[in-house]
Protein backbone atom coordinates (compact mmCIF):
# COMPACT_ATOMS: atom_id res chain seq x y z
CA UNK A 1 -53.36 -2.11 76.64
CA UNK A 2 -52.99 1.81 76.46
CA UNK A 3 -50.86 2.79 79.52
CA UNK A 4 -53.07 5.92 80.36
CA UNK A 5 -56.13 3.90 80.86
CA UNK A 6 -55.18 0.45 81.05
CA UNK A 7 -55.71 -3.12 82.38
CA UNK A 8 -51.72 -3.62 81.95
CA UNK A 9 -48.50 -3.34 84.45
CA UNK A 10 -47.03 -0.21 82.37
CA UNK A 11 -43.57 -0.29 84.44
CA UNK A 12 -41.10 -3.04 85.93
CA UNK A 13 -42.67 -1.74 89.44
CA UNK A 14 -45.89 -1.44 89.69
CA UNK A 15 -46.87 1.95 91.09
CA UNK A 16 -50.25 1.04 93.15
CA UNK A 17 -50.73 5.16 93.54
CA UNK A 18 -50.53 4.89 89.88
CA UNK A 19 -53.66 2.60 89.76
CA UNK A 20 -55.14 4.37 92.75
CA UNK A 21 -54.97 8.04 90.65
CA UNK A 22 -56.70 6.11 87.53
CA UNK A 23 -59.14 4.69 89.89
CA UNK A 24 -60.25 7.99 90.88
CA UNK A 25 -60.28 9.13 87.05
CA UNK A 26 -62.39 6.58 85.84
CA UNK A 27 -64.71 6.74 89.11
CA UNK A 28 -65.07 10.40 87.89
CA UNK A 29 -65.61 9.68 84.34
CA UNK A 30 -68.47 7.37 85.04
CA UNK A 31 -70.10 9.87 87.69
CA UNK A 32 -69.90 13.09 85.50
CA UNK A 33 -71.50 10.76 82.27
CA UNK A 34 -74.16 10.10 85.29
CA UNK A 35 -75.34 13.59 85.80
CA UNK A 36 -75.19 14.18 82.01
CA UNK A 37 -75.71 17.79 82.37
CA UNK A 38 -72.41 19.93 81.53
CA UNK A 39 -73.68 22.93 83.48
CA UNK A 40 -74.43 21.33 86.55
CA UNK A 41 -72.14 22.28 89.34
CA UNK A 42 -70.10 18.90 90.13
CA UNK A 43 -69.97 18.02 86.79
CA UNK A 44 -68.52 21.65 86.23
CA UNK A 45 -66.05 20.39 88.93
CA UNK A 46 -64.96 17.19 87.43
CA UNK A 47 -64.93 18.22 84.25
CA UNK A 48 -62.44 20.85 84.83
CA UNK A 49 -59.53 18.32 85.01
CA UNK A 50 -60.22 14.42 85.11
CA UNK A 51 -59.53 14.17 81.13
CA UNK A 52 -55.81 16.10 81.52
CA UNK A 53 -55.74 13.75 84.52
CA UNK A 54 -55.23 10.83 81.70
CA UNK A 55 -53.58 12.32 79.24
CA UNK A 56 -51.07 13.18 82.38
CA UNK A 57 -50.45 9.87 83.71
CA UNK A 58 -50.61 7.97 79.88
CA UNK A 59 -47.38 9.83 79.82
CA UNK A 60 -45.57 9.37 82.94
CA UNK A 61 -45.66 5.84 82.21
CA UNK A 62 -45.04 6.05 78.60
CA UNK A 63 -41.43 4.36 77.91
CA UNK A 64 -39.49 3.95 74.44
CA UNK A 65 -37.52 1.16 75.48
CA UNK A 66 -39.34 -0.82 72.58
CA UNK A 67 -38.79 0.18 68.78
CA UNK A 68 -41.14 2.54 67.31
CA UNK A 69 -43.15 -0.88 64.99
CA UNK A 70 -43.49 -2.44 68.73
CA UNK A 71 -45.03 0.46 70.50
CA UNK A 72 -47.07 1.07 67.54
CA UNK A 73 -48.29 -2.60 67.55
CA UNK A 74 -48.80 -2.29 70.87
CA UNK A 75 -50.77 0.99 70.98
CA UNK A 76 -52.93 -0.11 68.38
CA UNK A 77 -53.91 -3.19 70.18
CA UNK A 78 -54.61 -1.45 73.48
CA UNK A 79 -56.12 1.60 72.20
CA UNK A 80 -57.76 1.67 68.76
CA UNK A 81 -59.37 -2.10 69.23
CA UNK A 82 -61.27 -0.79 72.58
CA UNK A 83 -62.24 2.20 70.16
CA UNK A 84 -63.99 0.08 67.81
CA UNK A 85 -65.35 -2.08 70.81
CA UNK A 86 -66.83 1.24 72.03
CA UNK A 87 -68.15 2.34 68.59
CA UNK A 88 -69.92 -0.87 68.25
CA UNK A 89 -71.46 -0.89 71.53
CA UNK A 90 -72.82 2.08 70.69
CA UNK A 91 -74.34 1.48 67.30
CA UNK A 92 -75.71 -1.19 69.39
CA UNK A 93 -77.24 0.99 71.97
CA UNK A 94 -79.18 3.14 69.22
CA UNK A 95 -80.95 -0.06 68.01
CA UNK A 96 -81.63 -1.02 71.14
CA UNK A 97 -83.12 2.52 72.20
CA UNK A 98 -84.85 2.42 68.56
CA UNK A 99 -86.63 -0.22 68.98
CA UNK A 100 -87.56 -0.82 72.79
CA UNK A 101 -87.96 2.91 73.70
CA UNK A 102 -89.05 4.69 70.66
CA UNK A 103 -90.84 1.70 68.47
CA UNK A 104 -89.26 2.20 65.31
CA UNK A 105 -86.44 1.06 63.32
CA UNK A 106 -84.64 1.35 60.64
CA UNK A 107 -80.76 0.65 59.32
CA UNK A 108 -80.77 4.17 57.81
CA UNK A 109 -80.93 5.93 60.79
CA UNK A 110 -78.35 4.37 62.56
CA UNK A 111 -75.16 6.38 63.03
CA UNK A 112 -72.25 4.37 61.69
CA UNK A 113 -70.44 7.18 61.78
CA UNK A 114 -70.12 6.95 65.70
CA UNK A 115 -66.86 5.85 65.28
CA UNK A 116 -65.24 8.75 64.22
CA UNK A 117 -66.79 10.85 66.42
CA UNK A 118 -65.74 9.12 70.15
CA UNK A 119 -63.11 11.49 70.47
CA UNK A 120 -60.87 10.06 73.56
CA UNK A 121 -59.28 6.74 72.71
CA UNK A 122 -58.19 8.06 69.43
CA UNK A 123 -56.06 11.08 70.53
CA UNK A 124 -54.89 9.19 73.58
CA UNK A 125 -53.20 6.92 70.49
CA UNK A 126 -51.91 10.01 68.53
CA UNK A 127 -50.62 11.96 71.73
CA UNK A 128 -48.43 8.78 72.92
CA UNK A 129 -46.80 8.65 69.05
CA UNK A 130 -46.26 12.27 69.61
CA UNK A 131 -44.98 11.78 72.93
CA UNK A 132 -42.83 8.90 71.89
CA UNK A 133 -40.96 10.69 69.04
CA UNK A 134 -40.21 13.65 70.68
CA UNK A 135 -38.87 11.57 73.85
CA UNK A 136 -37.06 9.44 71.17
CA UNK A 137 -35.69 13.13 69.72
CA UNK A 138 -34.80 14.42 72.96
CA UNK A 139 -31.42 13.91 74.36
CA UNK A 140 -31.89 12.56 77.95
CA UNK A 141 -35.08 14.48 78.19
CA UNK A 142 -33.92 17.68 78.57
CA UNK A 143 -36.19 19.31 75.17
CA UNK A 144 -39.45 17.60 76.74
CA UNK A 145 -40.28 20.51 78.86
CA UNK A 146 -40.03 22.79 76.16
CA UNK A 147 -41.51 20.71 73.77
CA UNK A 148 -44.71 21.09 75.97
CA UNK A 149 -44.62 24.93 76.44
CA UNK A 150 -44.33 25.08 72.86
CA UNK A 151 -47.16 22.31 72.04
CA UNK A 152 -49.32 24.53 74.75
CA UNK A 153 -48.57 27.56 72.52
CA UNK A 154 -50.05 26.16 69.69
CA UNK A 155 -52.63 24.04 70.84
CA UNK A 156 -54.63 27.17 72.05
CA UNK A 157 -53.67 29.44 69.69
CA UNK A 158 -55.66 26.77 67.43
CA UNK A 159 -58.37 27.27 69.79
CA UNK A 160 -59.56 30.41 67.52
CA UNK A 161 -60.27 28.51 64.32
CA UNK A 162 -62.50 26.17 63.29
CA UNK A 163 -62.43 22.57 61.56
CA UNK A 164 -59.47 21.54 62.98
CA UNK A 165 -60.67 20.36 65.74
CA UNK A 166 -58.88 16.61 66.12
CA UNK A 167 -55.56 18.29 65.88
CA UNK A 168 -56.24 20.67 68.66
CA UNK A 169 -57.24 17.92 70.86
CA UNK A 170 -53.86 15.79 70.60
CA UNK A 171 -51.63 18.81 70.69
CA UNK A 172 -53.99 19.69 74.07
CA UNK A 173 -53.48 15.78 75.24
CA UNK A 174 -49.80 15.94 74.46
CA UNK A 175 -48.99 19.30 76.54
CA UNK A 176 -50.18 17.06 79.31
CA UNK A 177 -48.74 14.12 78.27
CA UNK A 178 -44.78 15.49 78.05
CA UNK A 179 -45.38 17.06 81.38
CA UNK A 180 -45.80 13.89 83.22
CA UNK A 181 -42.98 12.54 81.38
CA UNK A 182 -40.82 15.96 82.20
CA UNK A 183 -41.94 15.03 86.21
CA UNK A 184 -42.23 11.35 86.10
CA UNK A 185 -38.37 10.88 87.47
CA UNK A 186 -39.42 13.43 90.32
CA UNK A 187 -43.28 11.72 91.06
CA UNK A 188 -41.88 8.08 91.81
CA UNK A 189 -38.85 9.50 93.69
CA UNK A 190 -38.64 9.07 97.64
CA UNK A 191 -38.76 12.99 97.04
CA UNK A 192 -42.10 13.25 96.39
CA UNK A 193 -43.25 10.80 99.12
CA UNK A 194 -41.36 12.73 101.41
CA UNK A 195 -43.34 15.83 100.48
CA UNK A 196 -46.82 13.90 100.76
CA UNK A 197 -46.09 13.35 104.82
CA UNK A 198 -47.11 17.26 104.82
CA UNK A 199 -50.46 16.15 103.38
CA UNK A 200 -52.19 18.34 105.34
CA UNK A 201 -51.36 20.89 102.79
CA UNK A 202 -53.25 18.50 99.79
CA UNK A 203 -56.50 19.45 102.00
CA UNK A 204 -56.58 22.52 100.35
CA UNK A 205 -56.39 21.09 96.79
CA UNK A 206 -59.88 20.37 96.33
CA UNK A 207 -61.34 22.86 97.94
CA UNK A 208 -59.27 25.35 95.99
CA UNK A 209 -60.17 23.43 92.75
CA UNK A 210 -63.99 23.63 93.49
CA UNK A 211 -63.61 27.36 93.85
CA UNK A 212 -61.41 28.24 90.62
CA UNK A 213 -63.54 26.00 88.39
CA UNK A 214 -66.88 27.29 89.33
CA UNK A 215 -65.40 30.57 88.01
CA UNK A 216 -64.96 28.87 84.52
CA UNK A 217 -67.34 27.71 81.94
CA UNK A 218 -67.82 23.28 81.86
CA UNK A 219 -64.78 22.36 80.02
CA UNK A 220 -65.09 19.76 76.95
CA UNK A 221 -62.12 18.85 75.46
CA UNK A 222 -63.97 16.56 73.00
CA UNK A 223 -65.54 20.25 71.17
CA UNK A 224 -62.27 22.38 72.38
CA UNK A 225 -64.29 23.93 75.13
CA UNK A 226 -61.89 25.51 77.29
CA UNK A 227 -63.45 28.71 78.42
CA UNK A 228 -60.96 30.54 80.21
CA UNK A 229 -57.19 29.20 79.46
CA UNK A 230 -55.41 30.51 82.51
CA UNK A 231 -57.82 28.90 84.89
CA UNK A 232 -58.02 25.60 82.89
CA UNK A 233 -54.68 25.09 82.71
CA UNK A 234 -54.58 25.60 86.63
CA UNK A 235 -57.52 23.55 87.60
CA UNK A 236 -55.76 20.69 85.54
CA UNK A 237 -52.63 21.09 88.02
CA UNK A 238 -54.69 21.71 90.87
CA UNK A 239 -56.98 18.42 89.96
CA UNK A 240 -53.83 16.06 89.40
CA UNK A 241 -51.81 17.63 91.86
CA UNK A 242 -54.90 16.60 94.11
CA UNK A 243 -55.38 13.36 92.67
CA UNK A 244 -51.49 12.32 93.13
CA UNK A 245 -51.65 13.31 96.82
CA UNK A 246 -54.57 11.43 97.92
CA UNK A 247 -53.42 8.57 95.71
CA UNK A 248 -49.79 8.75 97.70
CA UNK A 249 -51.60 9.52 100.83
CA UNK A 250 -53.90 6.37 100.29
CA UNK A 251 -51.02 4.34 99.20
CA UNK A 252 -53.15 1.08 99.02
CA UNK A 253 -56.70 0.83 98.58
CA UNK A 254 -57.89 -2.82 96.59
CA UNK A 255 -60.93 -1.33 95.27
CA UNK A 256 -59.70 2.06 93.70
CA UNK A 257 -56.80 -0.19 92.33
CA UNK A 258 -59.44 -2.54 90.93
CA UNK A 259 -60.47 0.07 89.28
CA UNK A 260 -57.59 1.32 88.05
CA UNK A 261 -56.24 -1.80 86.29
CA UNK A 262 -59.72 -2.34 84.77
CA UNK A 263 -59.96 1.41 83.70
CA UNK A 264 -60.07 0.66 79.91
CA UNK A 265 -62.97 -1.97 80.07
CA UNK A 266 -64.99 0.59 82.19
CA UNK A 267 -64.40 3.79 79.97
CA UNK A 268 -65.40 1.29 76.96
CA UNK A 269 -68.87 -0.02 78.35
CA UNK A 270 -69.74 2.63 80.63
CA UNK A 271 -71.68 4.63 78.59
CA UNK A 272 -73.57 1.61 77.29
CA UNK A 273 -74.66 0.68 80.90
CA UNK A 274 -75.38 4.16 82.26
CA UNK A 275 -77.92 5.05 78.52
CA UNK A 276 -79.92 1.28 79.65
CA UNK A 277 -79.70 2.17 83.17
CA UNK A 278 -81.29 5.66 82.49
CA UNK A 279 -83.46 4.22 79.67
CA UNK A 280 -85.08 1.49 82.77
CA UNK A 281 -84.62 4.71 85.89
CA UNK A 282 -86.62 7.15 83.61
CA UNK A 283 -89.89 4.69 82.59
CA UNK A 284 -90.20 4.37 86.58
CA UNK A 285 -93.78 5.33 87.62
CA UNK A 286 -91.97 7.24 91.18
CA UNK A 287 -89.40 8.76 88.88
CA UNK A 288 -90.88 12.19 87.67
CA UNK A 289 -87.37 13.91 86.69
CA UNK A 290 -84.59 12.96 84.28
CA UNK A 291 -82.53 10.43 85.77
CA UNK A 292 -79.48 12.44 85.18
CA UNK A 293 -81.04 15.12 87.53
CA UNK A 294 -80.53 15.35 91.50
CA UNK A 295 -80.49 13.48 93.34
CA UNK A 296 -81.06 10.23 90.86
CA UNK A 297 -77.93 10.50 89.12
CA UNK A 298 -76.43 9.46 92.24
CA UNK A 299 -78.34 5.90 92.07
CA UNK A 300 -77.55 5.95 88.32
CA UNK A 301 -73.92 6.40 89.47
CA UNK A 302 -74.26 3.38 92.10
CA UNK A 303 -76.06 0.99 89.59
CA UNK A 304 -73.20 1.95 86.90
CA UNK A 305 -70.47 0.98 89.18
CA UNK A 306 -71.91 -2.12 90.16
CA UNK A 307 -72.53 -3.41 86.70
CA UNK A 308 -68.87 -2.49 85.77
CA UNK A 309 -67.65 -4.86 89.11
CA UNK A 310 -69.10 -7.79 87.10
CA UNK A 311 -68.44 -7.05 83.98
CA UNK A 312 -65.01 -6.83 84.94
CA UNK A 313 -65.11 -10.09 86.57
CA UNK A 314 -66.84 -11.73 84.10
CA UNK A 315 -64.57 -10.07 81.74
CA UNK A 316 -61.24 -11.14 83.74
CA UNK A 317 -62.57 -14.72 84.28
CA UNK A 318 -62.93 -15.33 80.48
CA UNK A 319 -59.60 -14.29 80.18
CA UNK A 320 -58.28 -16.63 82.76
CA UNK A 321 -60.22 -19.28 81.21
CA UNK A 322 -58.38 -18.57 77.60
CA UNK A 323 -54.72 -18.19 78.94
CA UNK A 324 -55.36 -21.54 81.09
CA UNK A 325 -56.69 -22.78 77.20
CA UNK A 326 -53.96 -21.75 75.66
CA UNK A 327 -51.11 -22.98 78.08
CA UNK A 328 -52.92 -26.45 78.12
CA UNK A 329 -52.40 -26.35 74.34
CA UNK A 330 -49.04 -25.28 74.70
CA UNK A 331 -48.60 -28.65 76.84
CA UNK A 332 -50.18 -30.74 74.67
């Protein structure tokens, strides 16, 4: 599965701060998709790095030990198949809303072309070929840092025209992506570890994150919403920066690491369960707000999360079932 958002050991060692930080991502992704509204001021908040955040780890554990055929393979298999998985589940949900919510139906005005417009999944799979050949290219490393300044460059120069807007996205997802491979040695050193026993100093992460962002417009990557550059690219840094510190500071936790491993089944189903959730929250007689307003988001949020626990398990116990299938084969 994709490394960045994945069910999958991605090193030899497994890194639990590594599964802690995605645990925290996805926990974010699910709860800003809860409130729904762009503009409101948490969402403004979480918005203004949690999608960097992936793009950031996908490459510090992004290796090239395998050919380029094998890590294609392997990519495709972790990353595009969950991409048609989501598109699916949602061409399912707009039946489903069609027809239970709204009374009407018809094939025609479905929209098959959903697939080509969930935006993450697919330049998480062109940033880590980028990534990989210009890791391949570089000798020892030493261009990947430049590399990314240069990627940077472009990808917000681009940010002036129109129609390109795919491209823009990867070469944004990449920046992030060679800079957690340019720092990866230096994260899972004894270094950085060292540094996280003066935690204290992480407390002022988040707080200065809240501040900067609220001075920005709601960031969406997916339209190349950036509003101002300078303070995106530093809420990014702030945000992971904050992430990796109360990740290391954590150092175990079993449910954000749950999480974390499951990442990729969550980000594929969540938004499936949060649009039935709302769809059921919003025909309540006691409910007389959106439920992606305050304070109901919040039970949204709750509800989500506890359908994703067991879908996961459900999810992890067929596979348990299979393997045990397959090796009894094998015997036979």
């Amino acid at each position: 599965m994709c490394e960045g958002l994945s069910t999958q050991p991605a090193v030899n060692k497994r890194h639990e701060f590594v599964d802690i930080m995605r645990g925290i991502g996805i926990i974010l992704v699910v709860l800003g998709h809860s409130i729904g509204f762009m503009s409101e001021n948490l969402n403004i908040f979480i918005l203004s790095f949690h999608m960097p955040l992936f793009f950031f780890i996908s490459g510090m554990l992004l290796s090239t030990k395998n050919s380029f055929k094998a890590f294609l393979k392997k990519r495709a298999i972790g990353i595009l198949i969950p991409h048609v998985i989501l598109s699916v589940l949602m061409i399912v949900e707009s039946i489903i809303f069609d027809v239970f919510l709204f009374h009407r139906f018809s094939l025609w005005e479905v929209n098959y072309l959903v697939i080509f417009q969930s935006w993450f999944l697919p330049t998480l799979f062109f940033m880590e070929i980028v990534c990989y050949g210009i890791l391949k290219l570089s000798e020892k490393g030493r261009f990947v840092l430049p590399a990314a300044i240069l990627v940077f460059c472009v990808a917000f120069i681009l940010t002036s025209y129109n129609g390109i807007q795919y491209v823009q996205q990867v070469l944004c997802a990449t920046f992030f992506g060679l800079v957690g491979i340019a720092i990866k040695s230096f994260l899972l050193s004894d270094k950085a570890s060292n540094i996280i026993k003066y935690s204290c100093c992480g407390l002022f992460l988040i707080p200065a994150l809240a501040i900067l962002s609220s001075f920005n417009l709601p960031v969406g990557m997916y339209m190349n919403q950036y509003g101002n550059k300078i303070v995106f690219l530093t809420t990014s840094f702030l945000g992971i920066a904050a992430t990796f510190v109360i990740a290391k500071t954590i150092n175990k936790n079993q449910a954000l690491e749950f999480f974390g491993k499951n990442s990729i089944y969550i980000y594929v189903t969540q938004a499936f369960v949060l649009r039935c959730i709302m769809g059921v929250v919003n025909r309540l007689p006691f409910v007389n707000m959106n439920a992606s307003s305050y304070p109901y988001y919040f039970i949204v949020f709750i509800l989500a999360m506890l359908v994703e626990i067991v879908l996961i398990l459900c999810i992890n116990k067929l596979k348990h079932f299979k393997k045990a299938d397959s090796d009894k084969k094998i015997l036979l």
